[in-house]
C-alpha atoms as a PDB file:
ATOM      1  CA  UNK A   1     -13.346  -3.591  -4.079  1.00  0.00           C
ATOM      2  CA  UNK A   2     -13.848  -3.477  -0.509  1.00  0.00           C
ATOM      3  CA  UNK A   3     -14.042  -0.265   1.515  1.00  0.00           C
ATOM      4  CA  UNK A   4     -11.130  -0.430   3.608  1.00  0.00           C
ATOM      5  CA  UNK A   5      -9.152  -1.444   0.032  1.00  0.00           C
ATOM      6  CA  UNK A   6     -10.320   1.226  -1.666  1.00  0.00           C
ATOM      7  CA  UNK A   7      -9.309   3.567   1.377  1.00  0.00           C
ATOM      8  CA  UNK A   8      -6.056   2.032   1.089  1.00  0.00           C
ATOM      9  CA  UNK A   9      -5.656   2.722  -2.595  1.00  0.00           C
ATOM     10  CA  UNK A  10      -6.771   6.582  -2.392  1.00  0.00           C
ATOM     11  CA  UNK A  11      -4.230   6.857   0.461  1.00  0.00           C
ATOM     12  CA  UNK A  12      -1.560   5.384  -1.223  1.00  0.00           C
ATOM     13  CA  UNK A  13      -2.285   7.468  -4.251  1.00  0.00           C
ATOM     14  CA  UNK A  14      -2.486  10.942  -2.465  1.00  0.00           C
ATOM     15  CA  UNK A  15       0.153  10.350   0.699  1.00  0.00           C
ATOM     16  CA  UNK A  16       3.073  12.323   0.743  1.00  0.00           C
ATOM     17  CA  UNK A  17       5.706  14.483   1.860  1.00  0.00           C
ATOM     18  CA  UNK A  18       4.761  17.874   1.922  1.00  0.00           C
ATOM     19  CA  UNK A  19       6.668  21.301   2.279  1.00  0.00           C
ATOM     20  CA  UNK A  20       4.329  22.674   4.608  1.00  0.00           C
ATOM     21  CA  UNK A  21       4.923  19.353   6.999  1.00  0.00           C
ATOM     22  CA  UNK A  22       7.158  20.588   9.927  1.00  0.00           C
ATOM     23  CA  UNK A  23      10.774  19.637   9.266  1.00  0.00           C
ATOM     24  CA  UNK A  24      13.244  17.611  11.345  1.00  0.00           C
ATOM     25  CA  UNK A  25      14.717  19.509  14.124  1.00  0.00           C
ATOM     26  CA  UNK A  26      12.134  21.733  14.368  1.00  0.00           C
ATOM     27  CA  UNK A  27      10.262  22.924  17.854  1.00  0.00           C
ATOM     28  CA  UNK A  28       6.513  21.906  18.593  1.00  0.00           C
ATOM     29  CA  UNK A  29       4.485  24.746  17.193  1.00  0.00           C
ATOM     30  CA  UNK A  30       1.286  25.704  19.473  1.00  0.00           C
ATOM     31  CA  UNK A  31       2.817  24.317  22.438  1.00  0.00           C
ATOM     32  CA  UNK A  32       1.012  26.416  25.095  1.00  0.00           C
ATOM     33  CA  UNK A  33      -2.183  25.696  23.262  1.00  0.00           C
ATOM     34  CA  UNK A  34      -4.791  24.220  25.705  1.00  0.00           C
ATOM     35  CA  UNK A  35      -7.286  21.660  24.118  1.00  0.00           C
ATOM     36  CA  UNK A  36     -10.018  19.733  25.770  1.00  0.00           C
ATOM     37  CA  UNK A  37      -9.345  16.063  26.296  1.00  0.00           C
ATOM     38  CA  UNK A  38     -11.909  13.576  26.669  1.00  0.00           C
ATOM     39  CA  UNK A  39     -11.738  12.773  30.673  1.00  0.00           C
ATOM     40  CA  UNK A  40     -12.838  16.765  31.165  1.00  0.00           C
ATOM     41  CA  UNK A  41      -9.460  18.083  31.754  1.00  0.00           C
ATOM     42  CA  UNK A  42      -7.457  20.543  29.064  1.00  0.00           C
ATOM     43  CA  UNK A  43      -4.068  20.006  28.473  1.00  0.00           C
ATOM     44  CA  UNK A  44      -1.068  21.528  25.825  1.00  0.00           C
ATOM     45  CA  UNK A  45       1.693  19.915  24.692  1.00  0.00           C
ATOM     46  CA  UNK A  46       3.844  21.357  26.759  1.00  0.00           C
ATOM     47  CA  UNK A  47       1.771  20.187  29.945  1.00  0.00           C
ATOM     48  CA  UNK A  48       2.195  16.372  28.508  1.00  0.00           C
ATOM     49  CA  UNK A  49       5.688  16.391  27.402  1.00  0.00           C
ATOM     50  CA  UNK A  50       7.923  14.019  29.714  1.00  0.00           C
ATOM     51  CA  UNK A  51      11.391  14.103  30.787  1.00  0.00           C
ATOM     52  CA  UNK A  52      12.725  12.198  27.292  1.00  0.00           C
ATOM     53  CA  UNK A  53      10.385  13.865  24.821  1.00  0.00           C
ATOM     54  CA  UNK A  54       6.361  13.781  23.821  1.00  0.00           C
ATOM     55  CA  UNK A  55       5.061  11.518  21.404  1.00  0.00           C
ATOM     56  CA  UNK A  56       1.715  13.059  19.342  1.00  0.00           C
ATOM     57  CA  UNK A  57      -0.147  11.130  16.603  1.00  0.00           C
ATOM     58  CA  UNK A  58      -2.928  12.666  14.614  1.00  0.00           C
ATOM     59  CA  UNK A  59      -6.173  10.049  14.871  1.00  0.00           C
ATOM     60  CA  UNK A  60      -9.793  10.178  14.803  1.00  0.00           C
ATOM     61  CA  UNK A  61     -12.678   7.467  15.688  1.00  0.00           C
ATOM     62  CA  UNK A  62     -13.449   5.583  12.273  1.00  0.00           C
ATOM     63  CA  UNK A  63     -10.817   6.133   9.735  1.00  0.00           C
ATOM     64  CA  UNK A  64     -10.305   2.432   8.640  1.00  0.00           C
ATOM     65  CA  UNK A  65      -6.587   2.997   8.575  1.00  0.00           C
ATOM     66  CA  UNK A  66      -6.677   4.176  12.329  1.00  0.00           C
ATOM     67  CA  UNK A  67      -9.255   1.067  13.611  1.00  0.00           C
ATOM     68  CA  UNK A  68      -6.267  -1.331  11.666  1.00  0.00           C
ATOM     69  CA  UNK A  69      -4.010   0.703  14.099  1.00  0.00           C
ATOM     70  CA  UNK A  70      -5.192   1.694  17.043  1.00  0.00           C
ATOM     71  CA  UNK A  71      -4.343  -1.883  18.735  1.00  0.00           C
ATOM     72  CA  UNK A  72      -0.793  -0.492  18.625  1.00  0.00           C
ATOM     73  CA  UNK A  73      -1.967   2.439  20.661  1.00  0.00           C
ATOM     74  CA  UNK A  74      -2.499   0.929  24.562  1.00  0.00           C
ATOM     75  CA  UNK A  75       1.059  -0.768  23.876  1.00  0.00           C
ATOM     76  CA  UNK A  76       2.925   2.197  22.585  1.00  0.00           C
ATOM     77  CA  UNK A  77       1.278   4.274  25.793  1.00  0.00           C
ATOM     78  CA  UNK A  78       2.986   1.709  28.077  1.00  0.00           C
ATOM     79  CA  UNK A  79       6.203   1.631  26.306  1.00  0.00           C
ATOM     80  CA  UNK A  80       6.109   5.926  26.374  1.00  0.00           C
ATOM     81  CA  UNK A  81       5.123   6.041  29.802  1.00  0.00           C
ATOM     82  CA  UNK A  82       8.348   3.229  30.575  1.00  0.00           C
ATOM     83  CA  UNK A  83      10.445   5.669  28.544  1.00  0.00           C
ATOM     84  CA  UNK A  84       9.184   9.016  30.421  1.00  0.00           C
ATOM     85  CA  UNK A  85       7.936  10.036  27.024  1.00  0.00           C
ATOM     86  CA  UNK A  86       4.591  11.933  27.265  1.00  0.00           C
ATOM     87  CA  UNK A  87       1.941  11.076  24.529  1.00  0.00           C
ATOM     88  CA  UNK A  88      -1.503  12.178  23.401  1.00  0.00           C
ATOM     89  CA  UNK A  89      -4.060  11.156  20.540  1.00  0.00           C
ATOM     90  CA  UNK A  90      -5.238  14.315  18.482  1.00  0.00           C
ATOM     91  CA  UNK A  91      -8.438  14.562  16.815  1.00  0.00           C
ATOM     92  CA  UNK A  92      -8.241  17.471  14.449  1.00  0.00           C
ATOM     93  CA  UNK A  93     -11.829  16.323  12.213  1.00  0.00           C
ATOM     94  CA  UNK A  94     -13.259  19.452  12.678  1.00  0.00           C
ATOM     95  CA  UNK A  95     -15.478  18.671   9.622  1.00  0.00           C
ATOM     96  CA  UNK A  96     -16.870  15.651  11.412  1.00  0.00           C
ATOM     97  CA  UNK A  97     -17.250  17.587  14.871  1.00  0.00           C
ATOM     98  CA  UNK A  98     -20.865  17.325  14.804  1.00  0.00           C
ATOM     99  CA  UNK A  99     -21.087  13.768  13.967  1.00  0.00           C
ATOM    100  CA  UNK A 100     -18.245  10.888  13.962  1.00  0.00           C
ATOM    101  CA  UNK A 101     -15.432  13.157  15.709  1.00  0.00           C
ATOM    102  CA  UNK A 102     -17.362  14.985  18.468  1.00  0.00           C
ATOM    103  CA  UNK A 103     -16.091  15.301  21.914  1.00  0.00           C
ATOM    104  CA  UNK A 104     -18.910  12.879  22.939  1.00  0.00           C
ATOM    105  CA  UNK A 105     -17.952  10.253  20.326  1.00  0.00           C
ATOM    106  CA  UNK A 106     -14.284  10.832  21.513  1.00  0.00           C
ATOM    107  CA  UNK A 107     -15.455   9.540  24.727  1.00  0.00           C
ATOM    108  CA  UNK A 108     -17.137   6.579  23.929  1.00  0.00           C
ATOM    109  CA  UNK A 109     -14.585   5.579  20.945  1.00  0.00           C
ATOM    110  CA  UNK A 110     -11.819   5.942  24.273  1.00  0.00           C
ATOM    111  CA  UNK A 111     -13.357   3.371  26.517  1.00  0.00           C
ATOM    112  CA  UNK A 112     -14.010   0.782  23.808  1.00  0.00           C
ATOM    113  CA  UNK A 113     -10.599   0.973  22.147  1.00  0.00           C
ATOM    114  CA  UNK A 114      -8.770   0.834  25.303  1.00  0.00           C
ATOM    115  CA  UNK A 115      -6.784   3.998  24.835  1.00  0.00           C
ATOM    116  CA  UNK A 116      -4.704   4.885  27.857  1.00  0.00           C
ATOM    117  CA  UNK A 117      -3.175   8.565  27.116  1.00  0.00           C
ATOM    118  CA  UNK A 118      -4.863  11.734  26.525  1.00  0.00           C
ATOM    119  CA  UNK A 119      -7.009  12.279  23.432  1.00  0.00           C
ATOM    120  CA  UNK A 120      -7.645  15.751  23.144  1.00  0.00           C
ATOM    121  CA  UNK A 121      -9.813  17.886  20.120  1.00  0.00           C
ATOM    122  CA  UNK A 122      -8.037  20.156  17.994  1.00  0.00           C
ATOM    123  CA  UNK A 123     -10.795  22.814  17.904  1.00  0.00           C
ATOM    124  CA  UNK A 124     -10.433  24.278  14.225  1.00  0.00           C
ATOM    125  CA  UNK A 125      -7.647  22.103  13.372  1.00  0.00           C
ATOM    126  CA  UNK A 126      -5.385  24.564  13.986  1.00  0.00           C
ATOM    127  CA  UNK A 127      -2.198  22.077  15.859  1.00  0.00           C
ATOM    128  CA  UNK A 128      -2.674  20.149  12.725  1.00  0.00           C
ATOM    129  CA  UNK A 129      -2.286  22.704  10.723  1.00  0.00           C
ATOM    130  CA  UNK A 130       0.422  24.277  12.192  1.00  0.00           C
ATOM    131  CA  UNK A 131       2.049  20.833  11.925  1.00  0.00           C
ATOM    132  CA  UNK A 132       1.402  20.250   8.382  1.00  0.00           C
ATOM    133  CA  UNK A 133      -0.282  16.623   9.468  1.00  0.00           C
ATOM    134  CA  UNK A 134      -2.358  14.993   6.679  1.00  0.00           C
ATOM    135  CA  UNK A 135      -3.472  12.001   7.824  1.00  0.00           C
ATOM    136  CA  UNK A 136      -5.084   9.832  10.442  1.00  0.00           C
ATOM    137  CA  UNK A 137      -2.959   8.372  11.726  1.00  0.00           C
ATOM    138  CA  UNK A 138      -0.009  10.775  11.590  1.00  0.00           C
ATOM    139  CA  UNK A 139       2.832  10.567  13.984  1.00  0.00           C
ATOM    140  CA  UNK A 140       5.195  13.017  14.775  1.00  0.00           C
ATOM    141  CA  UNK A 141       7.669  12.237  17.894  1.00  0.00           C
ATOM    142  CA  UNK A 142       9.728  14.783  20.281  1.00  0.00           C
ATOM    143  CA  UNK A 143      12.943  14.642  22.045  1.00  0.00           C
ATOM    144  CA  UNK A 144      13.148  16.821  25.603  1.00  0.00           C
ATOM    145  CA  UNK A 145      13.862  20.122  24.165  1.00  0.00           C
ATOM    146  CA  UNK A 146      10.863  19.748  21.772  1.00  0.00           C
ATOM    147  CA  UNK A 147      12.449  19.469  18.941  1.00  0.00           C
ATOM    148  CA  UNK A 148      10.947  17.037  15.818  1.00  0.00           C
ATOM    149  CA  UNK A 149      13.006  13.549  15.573  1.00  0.00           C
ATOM    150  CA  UNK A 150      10.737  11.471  13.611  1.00  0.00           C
ATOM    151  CA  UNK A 151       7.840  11.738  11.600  1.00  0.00           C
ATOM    152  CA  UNK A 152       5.482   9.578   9.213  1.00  0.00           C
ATOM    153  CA  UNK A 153       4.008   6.382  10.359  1.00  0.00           C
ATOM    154  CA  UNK A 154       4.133   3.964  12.804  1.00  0.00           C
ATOM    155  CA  UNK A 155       5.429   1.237  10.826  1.00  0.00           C
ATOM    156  CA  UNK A 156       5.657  -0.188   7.326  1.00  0.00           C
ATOM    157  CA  UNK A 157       2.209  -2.504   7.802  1.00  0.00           C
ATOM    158  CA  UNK A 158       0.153  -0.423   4.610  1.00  0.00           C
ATOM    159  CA  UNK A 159       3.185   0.164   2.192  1.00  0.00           C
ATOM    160  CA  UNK A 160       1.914  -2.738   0.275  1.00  0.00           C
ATOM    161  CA  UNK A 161      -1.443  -4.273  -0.036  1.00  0.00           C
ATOM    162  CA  UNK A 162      -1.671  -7.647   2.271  1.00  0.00           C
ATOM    163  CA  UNK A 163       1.436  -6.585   4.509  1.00  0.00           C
ATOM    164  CA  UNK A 164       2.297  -7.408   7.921  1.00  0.00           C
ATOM    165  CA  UNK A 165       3.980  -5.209   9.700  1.00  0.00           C
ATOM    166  CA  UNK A 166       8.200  -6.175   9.616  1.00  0.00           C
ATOM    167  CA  UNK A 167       9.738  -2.396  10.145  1.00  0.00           C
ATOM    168  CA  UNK A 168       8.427  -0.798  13.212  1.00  0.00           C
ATOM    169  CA  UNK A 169       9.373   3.106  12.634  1.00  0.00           C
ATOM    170  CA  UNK A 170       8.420   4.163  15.479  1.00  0.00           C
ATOM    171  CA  UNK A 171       9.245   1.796  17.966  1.00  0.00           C
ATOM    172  CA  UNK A 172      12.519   1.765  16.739  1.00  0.00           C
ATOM    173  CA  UNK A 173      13.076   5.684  16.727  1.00  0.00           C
ATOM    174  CA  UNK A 174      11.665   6.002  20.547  1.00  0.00           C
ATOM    175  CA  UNK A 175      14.571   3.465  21.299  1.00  0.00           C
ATOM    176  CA  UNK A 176      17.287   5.545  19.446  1.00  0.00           C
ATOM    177  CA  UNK A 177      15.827   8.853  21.035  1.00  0.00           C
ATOM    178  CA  UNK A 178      16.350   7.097  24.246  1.00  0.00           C
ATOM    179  CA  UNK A 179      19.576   5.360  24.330  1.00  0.00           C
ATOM    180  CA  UNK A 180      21.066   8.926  22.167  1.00  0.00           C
ATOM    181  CA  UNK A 181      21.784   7.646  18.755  1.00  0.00           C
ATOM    182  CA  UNK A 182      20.891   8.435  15.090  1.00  0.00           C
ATOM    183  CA  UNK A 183      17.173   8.041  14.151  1.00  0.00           C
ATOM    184  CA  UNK A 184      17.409   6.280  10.548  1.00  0.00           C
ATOM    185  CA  UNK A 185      14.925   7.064   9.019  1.00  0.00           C
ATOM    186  CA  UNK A 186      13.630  10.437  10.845  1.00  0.00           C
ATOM    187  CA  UNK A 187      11.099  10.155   7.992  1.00  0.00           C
ATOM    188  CA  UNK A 188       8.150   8.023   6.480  1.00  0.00           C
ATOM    189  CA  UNK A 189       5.436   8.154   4.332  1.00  0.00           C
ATOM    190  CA  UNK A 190       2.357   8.906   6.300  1.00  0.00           C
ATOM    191  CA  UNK A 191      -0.820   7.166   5.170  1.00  0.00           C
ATOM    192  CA  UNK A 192      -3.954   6.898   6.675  1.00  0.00           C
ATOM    193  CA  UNK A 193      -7.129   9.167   6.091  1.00  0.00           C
ATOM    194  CA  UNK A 194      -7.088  12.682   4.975  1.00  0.00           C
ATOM    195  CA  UNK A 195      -7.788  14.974   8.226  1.00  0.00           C
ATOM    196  CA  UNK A 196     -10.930  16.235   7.651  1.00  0.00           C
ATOM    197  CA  UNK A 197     -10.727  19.931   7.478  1.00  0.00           C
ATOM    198  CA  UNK A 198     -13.352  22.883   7.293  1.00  0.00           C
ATOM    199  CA  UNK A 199     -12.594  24.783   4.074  1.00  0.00           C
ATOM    200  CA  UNK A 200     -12.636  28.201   4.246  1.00  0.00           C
END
C-alpha cells in the first residue's frame, strides 16, 4: 500500500465529529488573536474578515491530503475575494515547527503552491484548539457577524477511495451564505491529516 493510501485509510478510520469541535452558530473564538503570516505582516481574524463573512481552513505544507487539495486553494481565494469573503490558510503543526511547518518552510511552500491569501502560524496551536480542528485540511466558514455556517471539508473527493470530486461543500455553502438561504449540510466529515500537536 502506497503512502498517500495508507494516509487515506488512517484518516478515514480516525475522522470524526467531535464534541469539542465548535458548533454551528457559534462566534469565532480568538478573534483578536494576532498571528504572523508568511509575507511579514500579523493579522487576526477579525482583521481578515470581509463584509459577507471569513473563510479559515486548517492546512500545513506536506500532509498528502492537503498537496491533493491545495489546487482548490488559488480558486477558492478568487471566488472569496469576488464574494467579499475574507480567507486565510492556518498552520497550527506546532510539532513540526522546527522542521516541515516552520515559518520559513511556510514561505517557500506559499510561492510554489500559488497560494494567494494569508497563511498565518498558529503559535502553540492554540486557534486550533480553541476551534476543535483535527485535521489538515479543516474548513470552517463565517457569515458577517462571525458566526460558524459550515464546517468539515471542502468537498466529497476522499469519502471513497478512487473518487472524484461530484459534491462541492464548500463552494456550495459560500453561495447559500451569499445569496441568504439554508446551508444543507452545515456539516461534513473532515479528513485530512491529524494537526500535529505538542503534548503536554
Amino acid at each position: 500500500m502506497g503512502f498517500f493510501a495508507l494516509a487515506l485509510a488512517t484518516a478515514l478510520s480516525f475522522a470524526f465529529k467531535g464534541d469539542d469541535m465548535l458548533g454551528i452558530g457559534k462566534k469565532a473564538p480568538l478573534s483578536d488573536v494576532k498571528m504572523e503570516d508568511v509575507s511579514g505582516n500579523t493579522y487576526s481574524l477579525k482583521d481578515l474578515k470581509k463584509e459577507n463573512g471569513l473563510l479559515v481552513i486548517f492546512s500545513c505544507n506536506t500532509c498528502p491530503f492537503v498537496i491533493k487539495w491545495e489546487d482548490t486553494y488559488p480558486g477558492l481565494g478568487e471566488l472569496t475575494k469576488e464574494n467579499k469573503i475574507g480567507m486565510v490558510l492556518v498552520n497550527s503543526n506546532e510539532a513540526k515547527r522546527n522542521g516541515d511547518d516552520s515559518m520559513a518552510a511556510m514561505k517557500e511552500h506559499y510561492e510554489e503552491a500559488g497560494y494567494n491569501t494569508p497563511y498565518v502560524l498558529d503559535t502553540d496551536h492554540k486557534l486550533a484548539d480553541a476551534f476543535g480542528a483535527k485535521t489538515t485540511p479543516h474548513v470552517y466558514l463565517f457569515d458577517k457577524e462571525m458566526k460558524l455556517v459550515y464546517r468539515g471539508s471542502i468537498n466529497d473527493k476522499f469519502e471513497e477511495r478512487g473518487k472524484e470530486a461530484s459534491k462541492m461543500y464548500l463552494e456550495d455553502a459560500m453561495d447559500a451564505l451569499i445569496n441568504g438561504e439554508k446551508i444543507d449540510p452545515a456539516e461534513t466529515r473532515q479528513i485530512g491529516c491529524s494537526i500535529k500537536r505538542v503534548k503536554a
